[in-house]
Protein backbone atom coordinates (compact mmCIF):
# COMPACT_ATOMS: atom_id res chain seq x y z
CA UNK A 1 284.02 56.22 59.48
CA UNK A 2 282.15 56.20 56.41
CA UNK A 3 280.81 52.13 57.08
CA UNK A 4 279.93 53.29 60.89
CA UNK A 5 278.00 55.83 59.13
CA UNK A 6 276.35 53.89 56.81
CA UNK A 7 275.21 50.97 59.22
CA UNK A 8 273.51 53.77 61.58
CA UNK A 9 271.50 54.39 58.41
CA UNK A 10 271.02 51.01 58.20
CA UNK A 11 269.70 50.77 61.28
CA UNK A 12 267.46 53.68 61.71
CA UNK A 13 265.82 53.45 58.20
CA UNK A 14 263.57 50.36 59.24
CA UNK A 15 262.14 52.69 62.17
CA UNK A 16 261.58 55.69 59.69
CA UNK A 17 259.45 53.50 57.78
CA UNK A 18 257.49 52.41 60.28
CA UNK A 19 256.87 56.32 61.37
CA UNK A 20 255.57 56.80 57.82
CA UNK A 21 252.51 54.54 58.41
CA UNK A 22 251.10 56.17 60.93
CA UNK A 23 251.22 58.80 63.91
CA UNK A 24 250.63 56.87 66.55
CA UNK A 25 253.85 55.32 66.60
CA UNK A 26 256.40 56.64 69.32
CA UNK A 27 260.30 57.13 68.81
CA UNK A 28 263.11 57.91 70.96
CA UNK A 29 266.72 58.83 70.52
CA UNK A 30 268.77 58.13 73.33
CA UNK A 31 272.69 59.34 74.36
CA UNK A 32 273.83 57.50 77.06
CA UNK A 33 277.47 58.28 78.67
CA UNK A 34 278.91 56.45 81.63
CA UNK A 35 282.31 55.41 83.23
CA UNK A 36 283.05 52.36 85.00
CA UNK A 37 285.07 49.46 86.03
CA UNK A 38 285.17 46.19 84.34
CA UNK A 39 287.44 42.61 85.21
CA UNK A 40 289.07 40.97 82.75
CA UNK A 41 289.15 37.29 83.13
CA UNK A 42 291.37 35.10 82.02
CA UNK A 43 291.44 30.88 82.17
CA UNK A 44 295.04 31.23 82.15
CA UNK A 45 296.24 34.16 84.09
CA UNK A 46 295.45 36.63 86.86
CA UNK A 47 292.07 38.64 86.14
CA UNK A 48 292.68 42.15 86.07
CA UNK A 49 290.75 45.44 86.65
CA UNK A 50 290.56 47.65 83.99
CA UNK A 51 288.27 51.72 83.88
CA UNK A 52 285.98 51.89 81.26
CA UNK A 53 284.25 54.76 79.44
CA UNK A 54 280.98 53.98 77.49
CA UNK A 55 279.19 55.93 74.75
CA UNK A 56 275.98 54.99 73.04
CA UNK A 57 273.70 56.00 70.19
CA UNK A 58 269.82 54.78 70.46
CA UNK A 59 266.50 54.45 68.62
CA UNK A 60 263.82 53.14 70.17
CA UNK A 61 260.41 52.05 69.04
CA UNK A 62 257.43 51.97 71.85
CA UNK A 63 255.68 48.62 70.54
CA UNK A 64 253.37 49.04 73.10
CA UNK A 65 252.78 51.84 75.95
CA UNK A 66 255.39 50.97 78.07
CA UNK A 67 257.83 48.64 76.23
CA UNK A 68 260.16 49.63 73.78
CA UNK A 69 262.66 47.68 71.80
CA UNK A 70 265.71 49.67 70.90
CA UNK A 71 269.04 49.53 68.87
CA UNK A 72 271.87 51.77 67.81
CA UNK A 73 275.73 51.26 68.34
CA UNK A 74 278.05 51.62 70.79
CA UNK A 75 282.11 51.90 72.01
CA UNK A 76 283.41 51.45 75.06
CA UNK A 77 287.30 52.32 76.02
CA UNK A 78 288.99 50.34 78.65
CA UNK A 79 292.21 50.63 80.18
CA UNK A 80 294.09 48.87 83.17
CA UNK A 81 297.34 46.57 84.36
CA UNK A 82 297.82 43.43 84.69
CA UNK A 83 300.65 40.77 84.36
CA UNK A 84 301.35 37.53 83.17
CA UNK A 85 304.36 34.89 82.94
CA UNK A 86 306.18 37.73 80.76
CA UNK A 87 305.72 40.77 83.01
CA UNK A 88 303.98 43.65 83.98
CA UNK A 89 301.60 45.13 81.32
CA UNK A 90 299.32 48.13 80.22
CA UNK A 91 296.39 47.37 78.49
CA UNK A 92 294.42 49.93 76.19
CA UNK A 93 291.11 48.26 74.19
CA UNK A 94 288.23 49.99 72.63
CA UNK A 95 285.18 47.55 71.61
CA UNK A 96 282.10 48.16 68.97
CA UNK A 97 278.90 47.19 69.80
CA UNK A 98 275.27 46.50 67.89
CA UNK A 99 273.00 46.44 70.86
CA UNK A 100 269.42 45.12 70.94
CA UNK A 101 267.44 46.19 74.01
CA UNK A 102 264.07 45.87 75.39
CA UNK A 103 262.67 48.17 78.42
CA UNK A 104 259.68 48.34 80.19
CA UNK A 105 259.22 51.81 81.64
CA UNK A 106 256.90 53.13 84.78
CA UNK A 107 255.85 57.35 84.63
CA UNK A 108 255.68 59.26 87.75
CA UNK A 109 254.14 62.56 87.00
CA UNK A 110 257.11 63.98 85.25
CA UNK A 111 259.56 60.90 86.19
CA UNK A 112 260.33 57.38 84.29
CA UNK A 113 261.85 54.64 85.87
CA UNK A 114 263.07 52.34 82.96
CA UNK A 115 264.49 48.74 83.02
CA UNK A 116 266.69 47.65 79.68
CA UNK A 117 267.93 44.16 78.80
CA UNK A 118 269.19 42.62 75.89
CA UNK A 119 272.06 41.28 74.06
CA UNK A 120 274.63 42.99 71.52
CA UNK A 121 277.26 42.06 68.93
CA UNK A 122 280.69 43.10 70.38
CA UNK A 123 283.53 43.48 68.05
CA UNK A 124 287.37 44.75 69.35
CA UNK A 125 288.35 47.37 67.16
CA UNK A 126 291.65 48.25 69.51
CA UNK A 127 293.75 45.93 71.88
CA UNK A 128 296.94 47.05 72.41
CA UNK A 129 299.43 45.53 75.47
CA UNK A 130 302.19 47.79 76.28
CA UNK A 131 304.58 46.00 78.32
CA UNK A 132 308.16 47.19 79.59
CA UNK A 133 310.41 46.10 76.13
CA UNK A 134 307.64 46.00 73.64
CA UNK A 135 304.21 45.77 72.42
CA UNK A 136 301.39 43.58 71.31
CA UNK A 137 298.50 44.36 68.88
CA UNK A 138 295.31 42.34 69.02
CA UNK A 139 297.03 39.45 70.60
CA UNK A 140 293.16 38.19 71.00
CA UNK A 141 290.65 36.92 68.60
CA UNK A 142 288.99 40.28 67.18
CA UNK A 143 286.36 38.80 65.66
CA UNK A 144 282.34 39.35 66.27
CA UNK A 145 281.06 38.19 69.60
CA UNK A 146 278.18 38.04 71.63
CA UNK A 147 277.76 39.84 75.14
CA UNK A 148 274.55 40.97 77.56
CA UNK A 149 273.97 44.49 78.70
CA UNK A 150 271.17 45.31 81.25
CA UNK A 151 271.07 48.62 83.11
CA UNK A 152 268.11 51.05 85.45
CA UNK A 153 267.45 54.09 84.27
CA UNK A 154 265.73 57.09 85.96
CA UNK A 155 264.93 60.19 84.25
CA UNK A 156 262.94 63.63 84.03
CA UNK A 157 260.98 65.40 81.91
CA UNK A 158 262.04 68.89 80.77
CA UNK A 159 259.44 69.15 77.84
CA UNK A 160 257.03 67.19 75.83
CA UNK A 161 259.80 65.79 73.81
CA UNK A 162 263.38 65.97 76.04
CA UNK A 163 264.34 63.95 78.77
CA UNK A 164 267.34 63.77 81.26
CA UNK A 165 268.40 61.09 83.66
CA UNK A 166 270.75 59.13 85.45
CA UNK A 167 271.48 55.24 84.86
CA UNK A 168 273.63 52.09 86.23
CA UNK A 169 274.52 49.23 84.02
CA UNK A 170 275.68 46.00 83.74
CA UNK A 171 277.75 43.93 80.98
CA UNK A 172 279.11 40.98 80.51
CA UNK A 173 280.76 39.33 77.17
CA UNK A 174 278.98 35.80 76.03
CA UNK A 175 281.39 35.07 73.90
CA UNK A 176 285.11 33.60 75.53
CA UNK A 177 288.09 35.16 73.53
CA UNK A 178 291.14 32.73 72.40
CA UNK A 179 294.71 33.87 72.05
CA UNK A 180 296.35 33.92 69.52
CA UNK A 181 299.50 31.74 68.50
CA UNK A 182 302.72 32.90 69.01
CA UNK A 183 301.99 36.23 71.49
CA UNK A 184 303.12 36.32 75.38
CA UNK A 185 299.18 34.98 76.04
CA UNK A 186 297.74 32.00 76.61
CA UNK A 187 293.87 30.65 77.14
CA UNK A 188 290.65 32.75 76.46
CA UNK A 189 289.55 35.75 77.89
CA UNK A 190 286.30 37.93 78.74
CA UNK A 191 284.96 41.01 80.07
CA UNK A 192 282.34 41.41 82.56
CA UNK A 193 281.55 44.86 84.66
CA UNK A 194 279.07 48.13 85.30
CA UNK A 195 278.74 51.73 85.70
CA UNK A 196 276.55 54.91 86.18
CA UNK A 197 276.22 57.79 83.89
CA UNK A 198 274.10 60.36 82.45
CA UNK A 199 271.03 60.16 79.53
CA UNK A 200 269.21 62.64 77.19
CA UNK A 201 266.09 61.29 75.38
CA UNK A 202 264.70 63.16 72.80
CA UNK A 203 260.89 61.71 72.11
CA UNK A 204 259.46 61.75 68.71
């Protein structure tokens, strides 16, 4: 908990610094919370549909007007079945994630309609495959990967400074994941999916 901690910190200070320079710059902390469905693919088994639950933690920095560039961190819990040539299975996973997004935004009297795209480092922190006589840790590589997220956002303004909206997303890993040696898996994996949730934004 402690290095999640201290990477946030790493990542906001840069924009705190920049807010020291002058008052003209604009900054935004966003909470976004969704649930979803995602497919697991797989080059040498059945894909599989798994439920996913996303939380996220955002700065943003308005470069410009309307376009901001924004980054924070992320997890995402998954769970569905599936099967392969050793059975039936339950999968649980939980994944990091170091976004960086850019949105252009359009304001409606008190409305914004926002479009975010970008990239972000995905790391599994939790894979666990619970099949009928026993179970599998991390039976995938865990190590950093690369993945796109893009997503439509529509909020209102309560106040100078709070927001509240609705949003629909989109993932989808980069990076292909390789089993391991020696577990019941075989060939390399990935994730791809979407949802719709709820957003505060609190402007600064």
């Amino acid at each position: 908990m402690k290095k999640i901690y201290f990477l946030i910190l790493l990542l906001v200070l840069p924009f705190l610094l920049l807010a020291q320079e002058g008052k003209k710059q604009k900054f935004d902390i966003y909470n976004f919370e969704a649930m979803g469905t995602a497919t697991l693919t797989n080059s040498s088994s059945v894909d599989y549909e798994m439920n996913s639950g996303y939380l996220a933690i955002l700065l943003g920095y308005n470069i410009w007007e309307d376009f901001e560039v924004a980054t924070g961190v992320s997890w995402t819990d998954y769970r569905g079945s599936g099967f392969n040539k050793n059975g039936s299975f339950r999968n649980e996973r939980r994944v990091f994630a170091i976004p960086l997004l850019f949105s252009m935004e359009e304001n409606i009297h008190k409305f914004k309609c926002s479009t975010r795209i970008g990239i972000e480092a995905t790391k599994i922190r939790r894979d666990k495959y619970f099949f009928v006589d026993k179970t599998e840790n991390k039976p995938f590589e865990t190590s950093w990967g690369l993945g796109f997220r893009g997503s439509i956002e529509l909020s209102y303004r309560l106040s100078e400074s709070y927001s509240v909206g609705i949003y629909s997303d989109v993932f989808a890993d980069l990076t292909k994941r390789k089993a391991k040696d020696n577990t019941s898996f075989e060939g390399k994996e990935k994730l791809k999916g979407g949802g719709f949730g709820l957003m505060l934004n609190w402007s600064f």
